[in-house]
PDB file of N, CA and C in Angstrom:
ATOM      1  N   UNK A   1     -47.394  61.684  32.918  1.00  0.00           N
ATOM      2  CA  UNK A   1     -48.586  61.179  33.572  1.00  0.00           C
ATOM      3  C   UNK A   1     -49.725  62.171  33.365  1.00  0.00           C
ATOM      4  N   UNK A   2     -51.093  61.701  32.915  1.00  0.00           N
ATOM      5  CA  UNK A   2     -52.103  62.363  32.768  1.00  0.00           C
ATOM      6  C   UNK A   2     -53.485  62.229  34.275  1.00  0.00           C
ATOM      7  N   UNK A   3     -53.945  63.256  34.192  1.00  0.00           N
ATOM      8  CA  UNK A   3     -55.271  63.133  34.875  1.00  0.00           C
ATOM      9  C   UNK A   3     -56.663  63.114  34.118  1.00  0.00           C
ATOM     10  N   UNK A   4     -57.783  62.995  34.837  1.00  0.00           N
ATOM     11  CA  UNK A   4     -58.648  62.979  33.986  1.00  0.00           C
ATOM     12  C   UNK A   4     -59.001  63.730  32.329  1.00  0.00           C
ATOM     13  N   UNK A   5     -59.319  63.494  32.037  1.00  0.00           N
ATOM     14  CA  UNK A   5     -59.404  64.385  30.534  1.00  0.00           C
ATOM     15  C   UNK A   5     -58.642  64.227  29.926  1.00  0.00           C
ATOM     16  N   UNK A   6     -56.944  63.575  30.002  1.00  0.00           N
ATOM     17  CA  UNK A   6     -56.219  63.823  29.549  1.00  0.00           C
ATOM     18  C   UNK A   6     -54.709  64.888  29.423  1.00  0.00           C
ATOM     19  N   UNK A   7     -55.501  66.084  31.571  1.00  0.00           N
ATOM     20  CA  UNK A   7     -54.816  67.072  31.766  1.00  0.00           C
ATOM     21  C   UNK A   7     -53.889  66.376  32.493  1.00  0.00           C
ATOM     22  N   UNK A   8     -53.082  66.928  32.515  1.00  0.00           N
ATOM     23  CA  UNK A   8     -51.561  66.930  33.475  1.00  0.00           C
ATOM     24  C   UNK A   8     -51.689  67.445  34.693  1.00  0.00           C
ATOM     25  N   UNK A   9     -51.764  66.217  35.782  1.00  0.00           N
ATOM     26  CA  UNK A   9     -51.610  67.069  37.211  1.00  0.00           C
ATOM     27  C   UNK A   9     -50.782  68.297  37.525  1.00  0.00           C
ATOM     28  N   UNK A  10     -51.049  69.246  38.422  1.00  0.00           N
ATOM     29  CA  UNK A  10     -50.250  70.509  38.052  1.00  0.00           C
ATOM     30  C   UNK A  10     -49.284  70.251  39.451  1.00  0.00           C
ATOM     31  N   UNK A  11     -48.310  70.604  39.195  1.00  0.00           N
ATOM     32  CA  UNK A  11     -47.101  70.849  39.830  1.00  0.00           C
ATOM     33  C   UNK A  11     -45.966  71.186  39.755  1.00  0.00           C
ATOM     34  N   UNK A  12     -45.026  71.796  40.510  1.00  0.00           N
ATOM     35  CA  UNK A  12     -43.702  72.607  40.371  1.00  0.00           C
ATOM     36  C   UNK A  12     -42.726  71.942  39.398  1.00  0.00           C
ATOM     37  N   UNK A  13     -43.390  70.347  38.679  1.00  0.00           N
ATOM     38  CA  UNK A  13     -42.151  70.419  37.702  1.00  0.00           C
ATOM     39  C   UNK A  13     -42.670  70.508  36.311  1.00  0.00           C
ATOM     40  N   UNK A  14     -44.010  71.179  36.301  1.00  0.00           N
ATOM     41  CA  UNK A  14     -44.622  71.543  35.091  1.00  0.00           C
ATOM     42  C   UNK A  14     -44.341  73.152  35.160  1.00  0.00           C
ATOM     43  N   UNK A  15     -44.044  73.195  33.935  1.00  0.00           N
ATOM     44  CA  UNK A  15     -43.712  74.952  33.356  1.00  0.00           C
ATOM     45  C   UNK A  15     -44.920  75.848  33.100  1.00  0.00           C
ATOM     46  N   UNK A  16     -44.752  77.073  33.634  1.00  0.00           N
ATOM     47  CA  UNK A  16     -45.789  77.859  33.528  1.00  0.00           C
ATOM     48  C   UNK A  16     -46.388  78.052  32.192  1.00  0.00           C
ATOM     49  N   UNK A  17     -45.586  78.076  31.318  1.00  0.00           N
ATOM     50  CA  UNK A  17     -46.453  77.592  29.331  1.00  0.00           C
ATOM     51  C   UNK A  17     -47.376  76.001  29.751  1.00  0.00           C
ATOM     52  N   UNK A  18     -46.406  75.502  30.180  1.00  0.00           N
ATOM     53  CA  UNK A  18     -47.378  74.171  30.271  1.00  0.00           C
ATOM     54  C   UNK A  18     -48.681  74.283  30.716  1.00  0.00           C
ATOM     55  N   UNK A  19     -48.436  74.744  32.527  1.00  0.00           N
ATOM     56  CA  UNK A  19     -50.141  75.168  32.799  1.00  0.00           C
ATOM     57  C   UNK A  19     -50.849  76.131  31.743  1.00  0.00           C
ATOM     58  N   UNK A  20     -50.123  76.672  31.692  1.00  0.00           N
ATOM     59  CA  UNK A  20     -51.134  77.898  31.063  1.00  0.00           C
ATOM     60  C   UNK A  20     -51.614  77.508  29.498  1.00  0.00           C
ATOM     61  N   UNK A  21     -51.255  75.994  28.775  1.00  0.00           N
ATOM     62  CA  UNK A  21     -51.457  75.653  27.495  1.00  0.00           C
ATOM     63  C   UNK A  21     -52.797  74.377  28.545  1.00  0.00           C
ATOM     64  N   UNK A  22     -52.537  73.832  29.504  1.00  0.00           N
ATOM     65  CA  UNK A  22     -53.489  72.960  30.416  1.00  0.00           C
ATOM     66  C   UNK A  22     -54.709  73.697  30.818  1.00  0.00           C
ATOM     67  N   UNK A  23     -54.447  74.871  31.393  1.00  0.00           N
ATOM     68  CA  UNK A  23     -55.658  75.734  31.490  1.00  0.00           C
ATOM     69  C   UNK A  23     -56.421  76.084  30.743  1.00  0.00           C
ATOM     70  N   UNK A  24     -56.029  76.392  29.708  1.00  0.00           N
ATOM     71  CA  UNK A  24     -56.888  76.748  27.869  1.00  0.00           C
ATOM     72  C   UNK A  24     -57.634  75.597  27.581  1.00  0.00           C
ATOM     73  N   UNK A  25     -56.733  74.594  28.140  1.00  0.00           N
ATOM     74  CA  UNK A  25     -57.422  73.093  27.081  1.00  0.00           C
ATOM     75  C   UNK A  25     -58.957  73.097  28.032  1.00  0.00           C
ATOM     76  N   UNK A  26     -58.492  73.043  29.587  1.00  0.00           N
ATOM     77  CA  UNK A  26     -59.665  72.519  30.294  1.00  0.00           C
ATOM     78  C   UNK A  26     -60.751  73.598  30.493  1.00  0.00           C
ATOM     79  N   UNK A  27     -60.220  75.521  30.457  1.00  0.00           N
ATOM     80  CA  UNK A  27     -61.682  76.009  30.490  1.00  0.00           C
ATOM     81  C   UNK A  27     -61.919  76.501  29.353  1.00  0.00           C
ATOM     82  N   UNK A  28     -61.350  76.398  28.018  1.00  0.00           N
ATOM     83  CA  UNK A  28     -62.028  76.419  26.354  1.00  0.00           C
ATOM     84  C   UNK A  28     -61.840  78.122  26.066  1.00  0.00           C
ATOM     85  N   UNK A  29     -60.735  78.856  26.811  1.00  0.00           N
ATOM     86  CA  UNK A  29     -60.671  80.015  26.652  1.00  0.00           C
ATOM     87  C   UNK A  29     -58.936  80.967  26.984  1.00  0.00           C
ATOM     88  N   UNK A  30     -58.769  81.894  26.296  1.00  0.00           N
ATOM     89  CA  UNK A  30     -56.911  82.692  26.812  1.00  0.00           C
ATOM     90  C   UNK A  30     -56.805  81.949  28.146  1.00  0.00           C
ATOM     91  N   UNK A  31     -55.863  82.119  28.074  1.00  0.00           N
ATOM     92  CA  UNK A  31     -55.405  82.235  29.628  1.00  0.00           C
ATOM     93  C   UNK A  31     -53.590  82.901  29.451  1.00  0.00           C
ATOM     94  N   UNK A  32     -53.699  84.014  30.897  1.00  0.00           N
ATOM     95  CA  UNK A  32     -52.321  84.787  30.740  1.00  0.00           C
ATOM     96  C   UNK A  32     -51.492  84.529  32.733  1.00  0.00           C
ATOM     97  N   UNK A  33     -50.548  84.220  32.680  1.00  0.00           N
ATOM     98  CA  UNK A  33     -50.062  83.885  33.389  1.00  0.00           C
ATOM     99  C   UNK A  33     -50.123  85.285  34.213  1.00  0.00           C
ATOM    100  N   UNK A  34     -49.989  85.219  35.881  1.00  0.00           N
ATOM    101  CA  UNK A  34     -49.870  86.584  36.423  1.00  0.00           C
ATOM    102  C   UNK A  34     -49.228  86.977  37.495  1.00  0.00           C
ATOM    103  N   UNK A  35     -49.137  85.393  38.382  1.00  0.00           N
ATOM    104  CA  UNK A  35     -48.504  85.576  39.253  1.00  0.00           C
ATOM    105  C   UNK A  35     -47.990  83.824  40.155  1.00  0.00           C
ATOM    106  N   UNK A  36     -47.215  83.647  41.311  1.00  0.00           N
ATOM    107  CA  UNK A  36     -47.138  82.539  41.499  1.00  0.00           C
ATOM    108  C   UNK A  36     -46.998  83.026  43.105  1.00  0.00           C
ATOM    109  N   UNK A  37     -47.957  82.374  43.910  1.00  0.00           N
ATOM    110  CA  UNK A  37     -48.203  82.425  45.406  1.00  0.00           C
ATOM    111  C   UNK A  37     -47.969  81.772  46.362  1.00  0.00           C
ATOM    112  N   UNK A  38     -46.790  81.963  46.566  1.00  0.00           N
ATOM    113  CA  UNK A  38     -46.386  80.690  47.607  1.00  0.00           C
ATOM    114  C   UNK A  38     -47.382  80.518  49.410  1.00  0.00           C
ATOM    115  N   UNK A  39     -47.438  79.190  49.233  1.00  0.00           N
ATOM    116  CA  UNK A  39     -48.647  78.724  49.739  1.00  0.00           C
ATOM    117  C   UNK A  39     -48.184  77.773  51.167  1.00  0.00           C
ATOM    118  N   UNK A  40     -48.400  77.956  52.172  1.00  0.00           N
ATOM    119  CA  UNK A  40     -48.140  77.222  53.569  1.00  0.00           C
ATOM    120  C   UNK A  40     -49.445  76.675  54.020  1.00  0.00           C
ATOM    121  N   UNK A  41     -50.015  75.606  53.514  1.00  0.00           N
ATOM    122  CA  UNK A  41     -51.525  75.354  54.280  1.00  0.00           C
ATOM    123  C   UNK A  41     -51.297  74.017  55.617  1.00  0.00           C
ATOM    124  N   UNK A  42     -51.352  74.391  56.883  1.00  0.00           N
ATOM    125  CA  UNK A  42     -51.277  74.123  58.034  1.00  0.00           C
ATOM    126  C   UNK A  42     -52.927  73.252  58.343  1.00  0.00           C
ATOM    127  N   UNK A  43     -52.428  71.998  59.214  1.00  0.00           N
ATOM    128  CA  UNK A  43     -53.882  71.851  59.996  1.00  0.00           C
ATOM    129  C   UNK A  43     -53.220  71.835  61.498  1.00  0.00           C
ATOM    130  N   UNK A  44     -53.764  71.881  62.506  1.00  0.00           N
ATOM    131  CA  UNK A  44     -53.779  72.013  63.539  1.00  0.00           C
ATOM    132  C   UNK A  44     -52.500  72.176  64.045  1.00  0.00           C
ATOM    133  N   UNK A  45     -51.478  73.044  63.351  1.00  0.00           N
ATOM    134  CA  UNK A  45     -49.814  73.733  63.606  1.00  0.00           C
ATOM    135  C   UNK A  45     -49.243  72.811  62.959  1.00  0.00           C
ATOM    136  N   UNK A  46     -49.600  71.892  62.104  1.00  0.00           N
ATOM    137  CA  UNK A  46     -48.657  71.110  61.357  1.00  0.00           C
ATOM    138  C   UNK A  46     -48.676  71.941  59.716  1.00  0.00           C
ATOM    139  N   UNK A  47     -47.254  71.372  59.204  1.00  0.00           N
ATOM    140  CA  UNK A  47     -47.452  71.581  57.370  1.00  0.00           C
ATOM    141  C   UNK A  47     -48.286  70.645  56.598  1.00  0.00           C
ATOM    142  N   UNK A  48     -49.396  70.631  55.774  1.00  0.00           N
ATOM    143  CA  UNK A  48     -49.603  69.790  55.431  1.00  0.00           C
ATOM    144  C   UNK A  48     -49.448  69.779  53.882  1.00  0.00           C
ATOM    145  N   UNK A  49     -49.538  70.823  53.346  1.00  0.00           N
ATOM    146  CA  UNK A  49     -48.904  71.397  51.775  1.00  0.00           C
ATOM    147  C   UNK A  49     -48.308  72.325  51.939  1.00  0.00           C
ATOM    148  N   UNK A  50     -47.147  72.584  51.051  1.00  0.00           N
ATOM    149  CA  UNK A  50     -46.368  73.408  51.084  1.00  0.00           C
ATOM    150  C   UNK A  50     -45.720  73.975  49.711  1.00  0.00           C
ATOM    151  N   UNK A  51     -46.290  74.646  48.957  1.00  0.00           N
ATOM    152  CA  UNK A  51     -45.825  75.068  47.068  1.00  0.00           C
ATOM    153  C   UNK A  51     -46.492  76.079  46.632  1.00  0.00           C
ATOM    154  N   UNK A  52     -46.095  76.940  45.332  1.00  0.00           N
ATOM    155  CA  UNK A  52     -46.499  77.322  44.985  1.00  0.00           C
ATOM    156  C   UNK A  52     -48.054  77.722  44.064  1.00  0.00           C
ATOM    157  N   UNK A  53     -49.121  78.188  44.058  1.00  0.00           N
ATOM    158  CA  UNK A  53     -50.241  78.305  43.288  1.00  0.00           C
ATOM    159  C   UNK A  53     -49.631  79.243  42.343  1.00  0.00           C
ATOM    160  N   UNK A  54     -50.173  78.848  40.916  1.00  0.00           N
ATOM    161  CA  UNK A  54     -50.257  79.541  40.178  1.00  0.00           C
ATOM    162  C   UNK A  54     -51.483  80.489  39.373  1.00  0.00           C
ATOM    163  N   UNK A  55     -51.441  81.692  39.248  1.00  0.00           N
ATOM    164  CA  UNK A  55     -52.421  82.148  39.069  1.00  0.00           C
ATOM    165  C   UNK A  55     -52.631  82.892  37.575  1.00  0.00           C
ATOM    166  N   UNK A  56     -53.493  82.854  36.485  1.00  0.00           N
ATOM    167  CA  UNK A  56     -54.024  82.810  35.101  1.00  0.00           C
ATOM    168  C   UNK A  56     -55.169  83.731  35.531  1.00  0.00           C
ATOM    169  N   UNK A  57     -55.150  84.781  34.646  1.00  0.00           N
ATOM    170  CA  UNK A  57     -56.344  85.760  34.210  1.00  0.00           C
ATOM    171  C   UNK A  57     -57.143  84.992  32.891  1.00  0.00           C
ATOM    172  N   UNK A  58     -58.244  84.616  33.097  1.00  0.00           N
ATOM    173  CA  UNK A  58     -59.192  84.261  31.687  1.00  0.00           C
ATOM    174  C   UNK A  58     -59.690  85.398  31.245  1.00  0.00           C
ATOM    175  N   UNK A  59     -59.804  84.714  29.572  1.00  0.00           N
ATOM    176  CA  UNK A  59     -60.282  86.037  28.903  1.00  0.00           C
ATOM    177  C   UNK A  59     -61.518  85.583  28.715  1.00  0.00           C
ATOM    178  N   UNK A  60     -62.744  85.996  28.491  1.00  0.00           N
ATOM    179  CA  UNK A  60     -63.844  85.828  27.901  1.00  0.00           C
ATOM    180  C   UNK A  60     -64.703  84.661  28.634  1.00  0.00           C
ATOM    181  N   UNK A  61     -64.442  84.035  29.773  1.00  0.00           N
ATOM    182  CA  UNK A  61     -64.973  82.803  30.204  1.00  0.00           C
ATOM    183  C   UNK A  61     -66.453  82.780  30.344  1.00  0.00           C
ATOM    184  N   UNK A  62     -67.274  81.760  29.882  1.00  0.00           N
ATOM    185  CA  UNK A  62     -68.709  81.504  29.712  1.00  0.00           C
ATOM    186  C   UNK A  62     -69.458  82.032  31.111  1.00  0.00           C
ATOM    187  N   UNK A  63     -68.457  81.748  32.496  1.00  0.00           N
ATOM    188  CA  UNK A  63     -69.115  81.690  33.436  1.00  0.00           C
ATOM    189  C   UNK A  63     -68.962  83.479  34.050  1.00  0.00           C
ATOM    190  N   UNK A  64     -68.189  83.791  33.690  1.00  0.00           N
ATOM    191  CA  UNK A  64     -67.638  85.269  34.030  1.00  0.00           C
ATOM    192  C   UNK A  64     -66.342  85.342  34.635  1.00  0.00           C
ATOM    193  N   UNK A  65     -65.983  83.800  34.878  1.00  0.00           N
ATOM    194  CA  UNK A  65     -64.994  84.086  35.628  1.00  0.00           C
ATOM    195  C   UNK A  65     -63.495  84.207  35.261  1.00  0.00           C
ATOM    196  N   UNK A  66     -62.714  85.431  35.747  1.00  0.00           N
ATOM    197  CA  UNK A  66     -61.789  85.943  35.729  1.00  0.00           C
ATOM    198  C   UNK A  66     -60.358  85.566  36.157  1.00  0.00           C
ATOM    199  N   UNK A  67     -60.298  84.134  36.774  1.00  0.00           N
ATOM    200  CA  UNK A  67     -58.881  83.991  37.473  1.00  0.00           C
ATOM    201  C   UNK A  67     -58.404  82.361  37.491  1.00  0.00           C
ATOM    202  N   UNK A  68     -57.977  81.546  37.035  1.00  0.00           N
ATOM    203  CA  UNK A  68     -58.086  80.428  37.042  1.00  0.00           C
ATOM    204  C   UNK A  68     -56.726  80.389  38.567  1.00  0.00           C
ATOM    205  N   UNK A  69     -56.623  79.111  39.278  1.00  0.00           N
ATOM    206  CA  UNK A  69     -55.492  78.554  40.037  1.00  0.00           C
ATOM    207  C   UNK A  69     -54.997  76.959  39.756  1.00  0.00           C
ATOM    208  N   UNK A  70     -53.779  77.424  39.937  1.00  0.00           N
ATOM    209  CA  UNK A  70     -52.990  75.929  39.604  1.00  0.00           C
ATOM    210  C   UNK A  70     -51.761  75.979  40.226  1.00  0.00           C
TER     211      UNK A  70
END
């Protein structure tokens, strides 16, 4: 299953090559895998997501920016 553009929604049964070949496509620059952050986001004492983020250092990005998440 694709999302807009043609990217692959990101989630725990996509492989970290995968994002990290998804990330290149969508910001046009390296990307190096660095870490994976497991994530508890709560609203009012409930779970409402619960998984890992993945986190990509960009190299060279137009905008300056340094860290992609997925």
């Amino acid at each position: 299953m694709t999302g807009p553009a043609g990217i692959r929604p990101f989630d725990d049964d996509v492989s970290i090559d995968e994002l990290r070949q998804d990330v290149e496509h969508l910001h046009g620059v390296p990307a190096r895998f660095v870490e994976a952050v497991e994530v508890d986001e709560r609203f009012k004492g409930e779970v409402v997501w619960q998984g890992a983020v993945k986190v990509f250092a960009l190299t060279d990005h137009p905008s300056g920016a340094t860290r992609a998440y997925a």
